[in-house]
C-alpha atoms as a PDB file:
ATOM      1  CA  UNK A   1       0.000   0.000   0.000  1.00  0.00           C
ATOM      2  CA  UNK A   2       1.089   3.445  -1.236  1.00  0.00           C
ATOM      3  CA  UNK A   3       1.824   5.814   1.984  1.00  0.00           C
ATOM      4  CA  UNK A   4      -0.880   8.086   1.196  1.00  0.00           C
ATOM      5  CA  UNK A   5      -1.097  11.420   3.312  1.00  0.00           C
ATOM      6  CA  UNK A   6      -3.572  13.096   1.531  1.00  0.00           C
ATOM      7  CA  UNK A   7      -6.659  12.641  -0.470  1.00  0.00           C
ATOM      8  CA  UNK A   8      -8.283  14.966  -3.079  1.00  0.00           C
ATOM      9  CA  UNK A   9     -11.808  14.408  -4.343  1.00  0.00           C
ATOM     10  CA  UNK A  10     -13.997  16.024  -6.793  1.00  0.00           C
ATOM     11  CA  UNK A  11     -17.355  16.544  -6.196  1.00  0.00           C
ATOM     12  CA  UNK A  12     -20.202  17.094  -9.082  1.00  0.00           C
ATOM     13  CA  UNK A  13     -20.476  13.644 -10.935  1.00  0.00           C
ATOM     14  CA  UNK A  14     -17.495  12.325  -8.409  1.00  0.00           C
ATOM     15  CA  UNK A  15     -18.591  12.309  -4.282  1.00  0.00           C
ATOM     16  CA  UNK A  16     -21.839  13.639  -5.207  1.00  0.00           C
ATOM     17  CA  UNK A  17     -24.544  12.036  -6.384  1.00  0.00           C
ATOM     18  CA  UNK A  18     -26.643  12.933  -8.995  1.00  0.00           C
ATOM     19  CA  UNK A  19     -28.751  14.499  -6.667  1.00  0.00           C
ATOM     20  CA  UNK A  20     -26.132  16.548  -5.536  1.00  0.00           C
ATOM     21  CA  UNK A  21     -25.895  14.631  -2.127  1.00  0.00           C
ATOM     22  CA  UNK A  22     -23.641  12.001  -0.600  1.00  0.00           C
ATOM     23  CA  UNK A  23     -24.249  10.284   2.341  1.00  0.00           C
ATOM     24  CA  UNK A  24     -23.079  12.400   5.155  1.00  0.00           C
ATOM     25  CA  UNK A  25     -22.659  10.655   8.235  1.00  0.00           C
ATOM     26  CA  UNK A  26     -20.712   7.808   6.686  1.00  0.00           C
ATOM     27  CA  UNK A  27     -18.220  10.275   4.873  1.00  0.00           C
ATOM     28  CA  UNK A  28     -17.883  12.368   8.498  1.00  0.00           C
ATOM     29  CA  UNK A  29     -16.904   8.426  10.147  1.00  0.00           C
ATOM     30  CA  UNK A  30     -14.536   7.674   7.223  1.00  0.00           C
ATOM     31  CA  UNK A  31     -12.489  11.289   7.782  1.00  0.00           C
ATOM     32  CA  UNK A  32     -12.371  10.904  11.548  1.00  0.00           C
ATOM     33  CA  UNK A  33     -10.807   7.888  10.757  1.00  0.00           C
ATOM     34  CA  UNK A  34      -8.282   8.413   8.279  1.00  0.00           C
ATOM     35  CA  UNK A  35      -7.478  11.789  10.007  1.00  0.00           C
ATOM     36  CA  UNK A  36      -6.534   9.077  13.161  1.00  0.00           C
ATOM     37  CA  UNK A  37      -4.375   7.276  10.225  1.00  0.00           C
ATOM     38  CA  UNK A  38      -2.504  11.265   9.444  1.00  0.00           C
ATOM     39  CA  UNK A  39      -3.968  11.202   6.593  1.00  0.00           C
ATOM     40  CA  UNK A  40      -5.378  14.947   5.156  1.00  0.00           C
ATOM     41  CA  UNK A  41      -8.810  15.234   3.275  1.00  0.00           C
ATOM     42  CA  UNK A  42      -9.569  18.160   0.212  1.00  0.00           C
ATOM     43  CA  UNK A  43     -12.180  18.894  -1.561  1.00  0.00           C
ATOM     44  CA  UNK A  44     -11.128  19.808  -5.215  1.00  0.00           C
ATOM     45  CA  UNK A  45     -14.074  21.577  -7.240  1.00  0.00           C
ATOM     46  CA  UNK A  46     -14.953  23.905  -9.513  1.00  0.00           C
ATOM     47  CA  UNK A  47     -17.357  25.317  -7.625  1.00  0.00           C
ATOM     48  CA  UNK A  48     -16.330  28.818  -5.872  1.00  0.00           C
ATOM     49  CA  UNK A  49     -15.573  28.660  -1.760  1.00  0.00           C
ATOM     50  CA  UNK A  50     -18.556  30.129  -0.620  1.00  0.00           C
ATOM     51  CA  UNK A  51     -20.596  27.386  -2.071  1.00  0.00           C
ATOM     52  CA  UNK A  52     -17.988  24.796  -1.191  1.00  0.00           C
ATOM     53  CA  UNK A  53     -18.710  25.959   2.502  1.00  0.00           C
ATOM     54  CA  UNK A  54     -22.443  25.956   2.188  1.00  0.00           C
ATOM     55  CA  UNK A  55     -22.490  22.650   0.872  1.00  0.00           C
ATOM     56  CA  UNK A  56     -20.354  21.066   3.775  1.00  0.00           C
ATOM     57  CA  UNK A  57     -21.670  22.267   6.525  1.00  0.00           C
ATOM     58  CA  UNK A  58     -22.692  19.164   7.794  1.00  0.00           C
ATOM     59  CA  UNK A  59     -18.558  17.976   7.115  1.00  0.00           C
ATOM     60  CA  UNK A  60     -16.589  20.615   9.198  1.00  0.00           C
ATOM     61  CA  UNK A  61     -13.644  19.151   9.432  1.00  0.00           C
ATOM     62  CA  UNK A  62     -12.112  18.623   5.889  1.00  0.00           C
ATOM     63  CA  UNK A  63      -8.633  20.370   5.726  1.00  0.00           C
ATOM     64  CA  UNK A  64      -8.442  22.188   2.377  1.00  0.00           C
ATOM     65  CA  UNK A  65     -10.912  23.377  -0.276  1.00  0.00           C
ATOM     66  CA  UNK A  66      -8.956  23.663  -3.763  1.00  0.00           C
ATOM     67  CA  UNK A  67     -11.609  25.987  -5.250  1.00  0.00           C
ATOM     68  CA  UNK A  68     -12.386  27.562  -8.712  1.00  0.00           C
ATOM     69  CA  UNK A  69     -10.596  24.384 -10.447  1.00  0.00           C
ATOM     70  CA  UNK A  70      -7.428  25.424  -8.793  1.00  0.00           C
ATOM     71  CA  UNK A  71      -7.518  29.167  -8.378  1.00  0.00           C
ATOM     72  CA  UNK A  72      -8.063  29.194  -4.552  1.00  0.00           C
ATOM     73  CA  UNK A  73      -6.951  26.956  -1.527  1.00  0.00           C
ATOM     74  CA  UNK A  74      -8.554  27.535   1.772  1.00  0.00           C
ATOM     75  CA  UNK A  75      -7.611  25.975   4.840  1.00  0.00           C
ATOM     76  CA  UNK A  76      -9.580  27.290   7.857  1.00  0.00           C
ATOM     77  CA  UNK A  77     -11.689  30.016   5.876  1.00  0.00           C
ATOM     78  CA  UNK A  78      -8.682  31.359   5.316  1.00  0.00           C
ATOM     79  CA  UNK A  79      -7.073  31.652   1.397  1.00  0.00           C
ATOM     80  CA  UNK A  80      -4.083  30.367   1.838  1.00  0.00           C
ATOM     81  CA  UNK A  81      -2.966  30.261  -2.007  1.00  0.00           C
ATOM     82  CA  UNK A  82      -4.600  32.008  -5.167  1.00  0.00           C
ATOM     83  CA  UNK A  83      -4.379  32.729  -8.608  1.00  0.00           C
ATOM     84  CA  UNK A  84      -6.485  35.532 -10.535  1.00  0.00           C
ATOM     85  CA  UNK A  85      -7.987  37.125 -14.111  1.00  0.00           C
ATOM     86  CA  UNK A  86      -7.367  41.219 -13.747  1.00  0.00           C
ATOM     87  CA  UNK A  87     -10.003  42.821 -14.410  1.00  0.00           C
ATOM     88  CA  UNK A  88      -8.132  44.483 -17.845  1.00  0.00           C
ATOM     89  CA  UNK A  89      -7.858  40.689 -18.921  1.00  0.00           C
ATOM     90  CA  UNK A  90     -11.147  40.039 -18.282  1.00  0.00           C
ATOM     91  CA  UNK A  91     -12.399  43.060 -19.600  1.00  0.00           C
ATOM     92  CA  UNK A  92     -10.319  42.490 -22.910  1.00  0.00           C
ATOM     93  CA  UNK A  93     -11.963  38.371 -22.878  1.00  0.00           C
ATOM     94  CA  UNK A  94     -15.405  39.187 -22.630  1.00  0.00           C
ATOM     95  CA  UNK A  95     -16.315  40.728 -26.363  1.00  0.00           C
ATOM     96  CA  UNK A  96     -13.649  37.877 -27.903  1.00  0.00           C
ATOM     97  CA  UNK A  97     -15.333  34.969 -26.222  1.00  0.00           C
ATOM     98  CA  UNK A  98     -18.548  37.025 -27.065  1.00  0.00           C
ATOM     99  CA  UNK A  99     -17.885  36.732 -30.908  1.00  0.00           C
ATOM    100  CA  UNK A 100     -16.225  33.740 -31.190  1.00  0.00           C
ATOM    101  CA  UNK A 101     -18.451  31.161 -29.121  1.00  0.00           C
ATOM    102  CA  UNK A 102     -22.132  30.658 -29.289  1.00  0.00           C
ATOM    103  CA  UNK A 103     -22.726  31.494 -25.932  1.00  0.00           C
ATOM    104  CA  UNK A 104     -26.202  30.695 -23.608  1.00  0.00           C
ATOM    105  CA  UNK A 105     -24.290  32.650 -20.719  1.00  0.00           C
ATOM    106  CA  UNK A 106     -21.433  34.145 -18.700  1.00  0.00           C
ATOM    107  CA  UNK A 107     -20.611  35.001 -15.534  1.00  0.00           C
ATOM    108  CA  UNK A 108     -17.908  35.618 -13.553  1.00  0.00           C
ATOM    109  CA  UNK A 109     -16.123  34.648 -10.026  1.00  0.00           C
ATOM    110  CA  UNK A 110     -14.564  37.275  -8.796  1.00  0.00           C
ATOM    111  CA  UNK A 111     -12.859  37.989  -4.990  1.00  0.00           C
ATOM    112  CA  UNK A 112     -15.955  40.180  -3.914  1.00  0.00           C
ATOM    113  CA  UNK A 113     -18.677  38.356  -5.136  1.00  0.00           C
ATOM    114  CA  UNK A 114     -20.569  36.438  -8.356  1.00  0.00           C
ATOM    115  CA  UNK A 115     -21.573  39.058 -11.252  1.00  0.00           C
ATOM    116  CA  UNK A 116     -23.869  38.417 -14.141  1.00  0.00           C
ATOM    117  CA  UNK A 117     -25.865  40.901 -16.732  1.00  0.00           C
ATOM    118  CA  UNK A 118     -28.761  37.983 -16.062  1.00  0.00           C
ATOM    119  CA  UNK A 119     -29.760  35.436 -14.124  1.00  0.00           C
ATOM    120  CA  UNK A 120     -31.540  33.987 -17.265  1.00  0.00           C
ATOM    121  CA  UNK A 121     -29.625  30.406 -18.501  1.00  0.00           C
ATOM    122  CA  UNK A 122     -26.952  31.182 -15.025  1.00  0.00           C
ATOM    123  CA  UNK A 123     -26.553  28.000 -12.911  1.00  0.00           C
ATOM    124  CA  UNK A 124     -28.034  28.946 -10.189  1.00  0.00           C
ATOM    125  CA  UNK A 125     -26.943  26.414  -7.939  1.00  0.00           C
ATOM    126  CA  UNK A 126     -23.302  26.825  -7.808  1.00  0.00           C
ATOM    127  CA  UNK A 127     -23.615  30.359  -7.961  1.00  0.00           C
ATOM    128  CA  UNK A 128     -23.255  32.199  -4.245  1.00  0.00           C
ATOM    129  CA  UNK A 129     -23.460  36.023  -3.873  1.00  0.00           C
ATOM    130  CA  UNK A 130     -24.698  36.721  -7.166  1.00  0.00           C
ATOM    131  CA  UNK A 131     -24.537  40.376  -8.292  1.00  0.00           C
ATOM    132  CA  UNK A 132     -26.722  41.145 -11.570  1.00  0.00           C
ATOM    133  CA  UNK A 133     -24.403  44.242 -13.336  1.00  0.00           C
ATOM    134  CA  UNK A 134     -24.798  46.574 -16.349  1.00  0.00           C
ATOM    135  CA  UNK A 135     -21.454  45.666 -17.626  1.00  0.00           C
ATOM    136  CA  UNK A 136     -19.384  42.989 -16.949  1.00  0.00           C
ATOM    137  CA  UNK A 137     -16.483  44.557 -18.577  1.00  0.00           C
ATOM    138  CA  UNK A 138     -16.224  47.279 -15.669  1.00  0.00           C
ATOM    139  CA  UNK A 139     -16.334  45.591 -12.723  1.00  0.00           C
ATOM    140  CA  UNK A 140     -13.817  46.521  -9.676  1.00  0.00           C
ATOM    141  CA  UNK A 141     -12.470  43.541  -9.319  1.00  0.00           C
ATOM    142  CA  UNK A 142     -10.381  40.695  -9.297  1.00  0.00           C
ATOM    143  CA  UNK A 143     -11.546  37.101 -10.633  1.00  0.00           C
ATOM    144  CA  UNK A 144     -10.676  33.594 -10.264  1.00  0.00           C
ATOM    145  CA  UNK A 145     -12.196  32.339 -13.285  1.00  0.00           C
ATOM    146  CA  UNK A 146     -15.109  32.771 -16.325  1.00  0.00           C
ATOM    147  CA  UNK A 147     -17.904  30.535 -16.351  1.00  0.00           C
ATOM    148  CA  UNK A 148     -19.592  29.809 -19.943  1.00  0.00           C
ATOM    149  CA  UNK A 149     -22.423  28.463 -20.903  1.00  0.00           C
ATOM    150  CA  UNK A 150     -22.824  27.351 -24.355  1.00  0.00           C
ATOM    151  CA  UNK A 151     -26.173  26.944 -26.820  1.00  0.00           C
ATOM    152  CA  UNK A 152     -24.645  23.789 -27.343  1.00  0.00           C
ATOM    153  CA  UNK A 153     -22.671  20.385 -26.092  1.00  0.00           C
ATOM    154  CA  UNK A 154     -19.649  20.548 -27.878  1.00  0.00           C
ATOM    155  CA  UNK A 155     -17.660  21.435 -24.725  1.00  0.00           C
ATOM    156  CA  UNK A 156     -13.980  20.119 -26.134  1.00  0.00           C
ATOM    157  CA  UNK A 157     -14.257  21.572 -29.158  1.00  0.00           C
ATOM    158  CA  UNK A 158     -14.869  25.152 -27.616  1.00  0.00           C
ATOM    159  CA  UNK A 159     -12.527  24.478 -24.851  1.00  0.00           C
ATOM    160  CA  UNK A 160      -9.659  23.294 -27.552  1.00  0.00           C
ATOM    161  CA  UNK A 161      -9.816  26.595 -29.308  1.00  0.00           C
ATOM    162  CA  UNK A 162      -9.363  28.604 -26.088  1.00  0.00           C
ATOM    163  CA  UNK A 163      -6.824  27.276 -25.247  1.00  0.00           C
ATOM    164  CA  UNK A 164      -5.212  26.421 -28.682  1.00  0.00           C
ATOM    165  CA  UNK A 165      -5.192  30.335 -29.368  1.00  0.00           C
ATOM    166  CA  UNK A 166      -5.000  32.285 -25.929  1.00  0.00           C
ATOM    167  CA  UNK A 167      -2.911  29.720 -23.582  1.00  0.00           C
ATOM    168  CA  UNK A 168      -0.804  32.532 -22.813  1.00  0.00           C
ATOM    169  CA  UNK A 169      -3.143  34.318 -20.637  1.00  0.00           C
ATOM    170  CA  UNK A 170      -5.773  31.658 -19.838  1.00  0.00           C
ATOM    171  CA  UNK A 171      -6.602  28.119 -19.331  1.00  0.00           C
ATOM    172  CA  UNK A 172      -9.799  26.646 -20.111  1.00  0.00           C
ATOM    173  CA  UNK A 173     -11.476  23.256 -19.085  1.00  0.00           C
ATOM    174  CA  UNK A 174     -14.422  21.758 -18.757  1.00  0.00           C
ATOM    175  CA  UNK A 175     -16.419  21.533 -15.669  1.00  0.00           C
ATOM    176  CA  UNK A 176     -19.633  20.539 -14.161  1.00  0.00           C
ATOM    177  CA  UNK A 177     -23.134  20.359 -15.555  1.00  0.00           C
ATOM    178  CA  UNK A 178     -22.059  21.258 -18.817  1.00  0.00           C
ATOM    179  CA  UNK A 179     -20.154  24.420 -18.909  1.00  0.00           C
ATOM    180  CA  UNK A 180     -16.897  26.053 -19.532  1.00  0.00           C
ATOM    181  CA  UNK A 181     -14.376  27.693 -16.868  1.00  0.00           C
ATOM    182  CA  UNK A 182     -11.388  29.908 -17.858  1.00  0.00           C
ATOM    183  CA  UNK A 183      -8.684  30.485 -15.421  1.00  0.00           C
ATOM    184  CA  UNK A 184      -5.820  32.294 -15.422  1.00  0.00           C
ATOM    185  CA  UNK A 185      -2.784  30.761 -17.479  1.00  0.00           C
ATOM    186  CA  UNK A 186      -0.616  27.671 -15.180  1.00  0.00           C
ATOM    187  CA  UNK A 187      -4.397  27.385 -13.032  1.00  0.00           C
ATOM    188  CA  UNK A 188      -5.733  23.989 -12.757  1.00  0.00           C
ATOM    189  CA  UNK A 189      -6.615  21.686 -10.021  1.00  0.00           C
ATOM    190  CA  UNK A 190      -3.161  19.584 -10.329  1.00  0.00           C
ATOM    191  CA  UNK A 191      -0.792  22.894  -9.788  1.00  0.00           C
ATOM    192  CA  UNK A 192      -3.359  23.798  -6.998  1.00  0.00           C
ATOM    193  CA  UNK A 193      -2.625  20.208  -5.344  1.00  0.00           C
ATOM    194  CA  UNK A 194       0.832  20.817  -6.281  1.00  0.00           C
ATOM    195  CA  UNK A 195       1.258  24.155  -4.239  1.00  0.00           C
ATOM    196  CA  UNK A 196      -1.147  22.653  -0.969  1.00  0.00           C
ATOM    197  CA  UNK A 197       1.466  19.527  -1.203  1.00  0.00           C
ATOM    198  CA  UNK A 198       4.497  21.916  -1.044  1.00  0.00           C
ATOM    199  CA  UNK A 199       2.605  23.986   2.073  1.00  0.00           C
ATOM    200  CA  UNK A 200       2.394  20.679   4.000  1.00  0.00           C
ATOM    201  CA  UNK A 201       5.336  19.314   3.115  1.00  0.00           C
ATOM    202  CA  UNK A 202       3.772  15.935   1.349  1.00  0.00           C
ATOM    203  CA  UNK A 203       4.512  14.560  -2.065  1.00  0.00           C
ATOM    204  CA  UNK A 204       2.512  14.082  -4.938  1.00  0.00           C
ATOM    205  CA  UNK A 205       3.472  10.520  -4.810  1.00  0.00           C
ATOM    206  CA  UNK A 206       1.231  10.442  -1.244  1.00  0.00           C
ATOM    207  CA  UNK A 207      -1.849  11.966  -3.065  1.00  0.00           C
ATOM    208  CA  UNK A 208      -5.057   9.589  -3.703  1.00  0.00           C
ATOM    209  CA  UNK A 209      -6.927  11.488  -6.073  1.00  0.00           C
ATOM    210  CA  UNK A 210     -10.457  10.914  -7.632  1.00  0.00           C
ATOM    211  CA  UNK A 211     -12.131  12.462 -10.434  1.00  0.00           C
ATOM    212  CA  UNK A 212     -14.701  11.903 -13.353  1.00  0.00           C
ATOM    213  CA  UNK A 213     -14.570  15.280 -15.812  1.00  0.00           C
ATOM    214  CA  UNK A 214     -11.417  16.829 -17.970  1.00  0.00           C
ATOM    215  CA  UNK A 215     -11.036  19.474 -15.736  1.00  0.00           C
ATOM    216  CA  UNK A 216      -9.646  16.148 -12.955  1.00  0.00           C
ATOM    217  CA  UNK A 217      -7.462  14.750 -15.619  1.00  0.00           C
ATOM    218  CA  UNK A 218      -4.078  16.926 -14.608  1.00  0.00           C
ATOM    219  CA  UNK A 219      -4.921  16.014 -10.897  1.00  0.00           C
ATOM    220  CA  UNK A 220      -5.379  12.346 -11.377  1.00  0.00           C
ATOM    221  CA  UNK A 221      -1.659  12.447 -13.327  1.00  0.00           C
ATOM    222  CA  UNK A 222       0.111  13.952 -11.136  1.00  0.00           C
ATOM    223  CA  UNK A 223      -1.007  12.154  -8.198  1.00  0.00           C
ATOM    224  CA  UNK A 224       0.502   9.186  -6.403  1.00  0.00           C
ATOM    225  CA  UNK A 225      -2.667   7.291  -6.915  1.00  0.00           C
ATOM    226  CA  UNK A 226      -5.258   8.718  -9.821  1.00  0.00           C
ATOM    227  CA  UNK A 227      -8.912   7.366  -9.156  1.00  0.00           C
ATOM    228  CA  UNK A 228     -11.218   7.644 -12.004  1.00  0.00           C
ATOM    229  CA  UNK A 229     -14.855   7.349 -11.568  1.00  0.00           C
ATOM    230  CA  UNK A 230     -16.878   4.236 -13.197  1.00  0.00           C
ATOM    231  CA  UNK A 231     -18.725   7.091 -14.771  1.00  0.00           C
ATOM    232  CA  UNK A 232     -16.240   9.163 -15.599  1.00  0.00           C
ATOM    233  CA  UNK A 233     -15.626  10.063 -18.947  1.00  0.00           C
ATOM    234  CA  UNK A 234     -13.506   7.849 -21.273  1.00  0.00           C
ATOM    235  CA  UNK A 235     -10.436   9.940 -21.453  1.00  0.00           C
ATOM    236  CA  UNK A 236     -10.048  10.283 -17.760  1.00  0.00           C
ATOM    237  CA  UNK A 237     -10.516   6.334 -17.045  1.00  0.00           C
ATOM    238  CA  UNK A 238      -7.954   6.177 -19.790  1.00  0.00           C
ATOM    239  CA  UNK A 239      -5.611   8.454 -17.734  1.00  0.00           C
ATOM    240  CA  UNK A 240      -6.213   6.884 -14.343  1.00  0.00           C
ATOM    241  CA  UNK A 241      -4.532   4.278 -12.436  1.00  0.00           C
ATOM    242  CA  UNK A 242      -7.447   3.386 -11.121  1.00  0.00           C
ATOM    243  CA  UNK A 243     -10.702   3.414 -11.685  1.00  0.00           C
ATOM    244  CA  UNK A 244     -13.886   2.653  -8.921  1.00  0.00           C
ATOM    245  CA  UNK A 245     -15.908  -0.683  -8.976  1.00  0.00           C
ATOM    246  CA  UNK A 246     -18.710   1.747  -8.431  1.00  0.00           C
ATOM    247  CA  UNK A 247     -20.403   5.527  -9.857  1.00  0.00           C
ATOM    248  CA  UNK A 248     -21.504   8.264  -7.836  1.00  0.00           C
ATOM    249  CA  UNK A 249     -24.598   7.307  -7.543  1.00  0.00           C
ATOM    250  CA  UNK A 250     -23.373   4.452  -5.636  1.00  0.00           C
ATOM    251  CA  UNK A 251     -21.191   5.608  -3.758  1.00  0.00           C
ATOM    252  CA  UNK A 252     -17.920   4.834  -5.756  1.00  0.00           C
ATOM    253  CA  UNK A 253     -15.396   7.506  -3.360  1.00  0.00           C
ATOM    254  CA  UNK A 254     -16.397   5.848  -0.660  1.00  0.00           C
ATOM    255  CA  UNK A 255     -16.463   1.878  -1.634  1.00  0.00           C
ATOM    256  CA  UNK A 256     -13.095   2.663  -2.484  1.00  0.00           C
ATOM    257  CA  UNK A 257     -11.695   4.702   0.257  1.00  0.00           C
ATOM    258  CA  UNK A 258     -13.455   2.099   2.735  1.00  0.00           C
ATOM    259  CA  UNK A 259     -11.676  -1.069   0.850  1.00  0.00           C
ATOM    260  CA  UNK A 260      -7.710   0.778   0.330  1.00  0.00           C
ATOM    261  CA  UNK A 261      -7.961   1.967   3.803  1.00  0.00           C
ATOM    262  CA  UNK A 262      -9.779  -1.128   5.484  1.00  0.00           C
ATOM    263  CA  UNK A 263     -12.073   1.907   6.958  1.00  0.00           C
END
């Protein structure tokens, strides 16, 4: 058995089920446990802290959230680690992804809060502390990433061109429930992991990490031990060196935490 110190999950289409849930007081017993065995728990999402926080309530004592696929760590409500868009970049994106992608919506995660020109085709759901603006190109702020949603399901293709043509200043991936985030350049969840590692003094090789979208593919990698879900899409279960006798909604993260760590 790999000396594991710290495990990384996912959430949407990962821990979750897809009723957004997972089953609470068995996932609280299983980290008391392997926080008995040293071993550290994140959450890695795409979803911004605030909702993170809201949604684990019920789990207070995870260690790290790696938030906005990689542009924020916070340990202890505090950030400890963070990448952003300026708002000149941001400014400057807007009327190129505008004209270039058939876009349903926009919105963006900024530092202060959520801001959106609508609330029409928005999802809702993952969205805390929404502001509804004028403009989105002159807001006082500082992002952590773009979120897109497209009049259509041709995710990879879209995210391909963004980052085939403007990898210098961005990096896009795909993320939950069909839409589009765009970080800052060097920002995913795997350089997030990377940096939290280095803060607590743990190797990548002592990472379990599990994962079913392309925007876990760098993470699983890079760990020690990638975990892709049973329902996780083809390239990722390609990419992992695992992959879980079970899907999310059957509790796949944590059949397979409960068997490698004879919880």
């Amino acid at each position: 058995m790999s000396d594991i110190k710290l495990i990384a999950t996912d959430i949407d289409g990962t821990l979750f089920d897809s009723n957004k849930g997972y089953h609470t007081e068995r996932f609280n017993d299983y980290l008391d446990k392997l926080h008995r065995k040293n071993i550290q728990f994140a959450i890695a999402s795409g979803n911004n802290y605030d909702h993170l926080e809201k949604i684990f309530t019920e789990t207070p004592n995870l260690d790290f959230f790696i938030a906005e696929n990689g542009s924020q760590i916070v340990s202890d409500q505090k950030t400890i680690y963070e990448r952003t868009l300026s708002q000149k970049l941001v400014a400057t994106l807007i009327p190129i992804l505008s004209d270039k992608l058939d876009l349903k919506a926009i919105s963006l995660s900024g530092k202060k809060a959520s801001y959106a020109e609508s609330t029409e085709n928005q999802p809702l759901y993952h969205i805390n502390n929404l502001i509804c603006v004028d403009n989105l190109t002159t807001i006082d702020d500082d992002f952590f990433k773009i979120n897109l949603q497209l009049k259509h399901d041709d995710l990879d293709t879209a995210t391909k061109f963004l980052n085939d043509n403007y990898q210098d200043v961005l990096y896009a991936a795909v993320s939950g429930f069909g839409s589009i985030d765009i970080m800052s350049a060097n920002t995913n969840k795997s350089i997030a992991l990377k940096h939290l590692c280095d803060l607590t003094d743990i190797s990548l090789d002592n990472v379990m990490s599990f994962g079913d979208n392309t925007n876990d593919l760098e993470m699983l990698q890079e760990s020690g031990i990638g975990v892709a879900m049973k329902n996780a899409k083809q390239s990722i279960i390609d990419n992992a060196d695992v992959v879980t006798k079970h899907d999310n909604d059957h509790d796949g993260v944590l059949n397979t935490l409960e068997e490698y760590f004879n919880l």
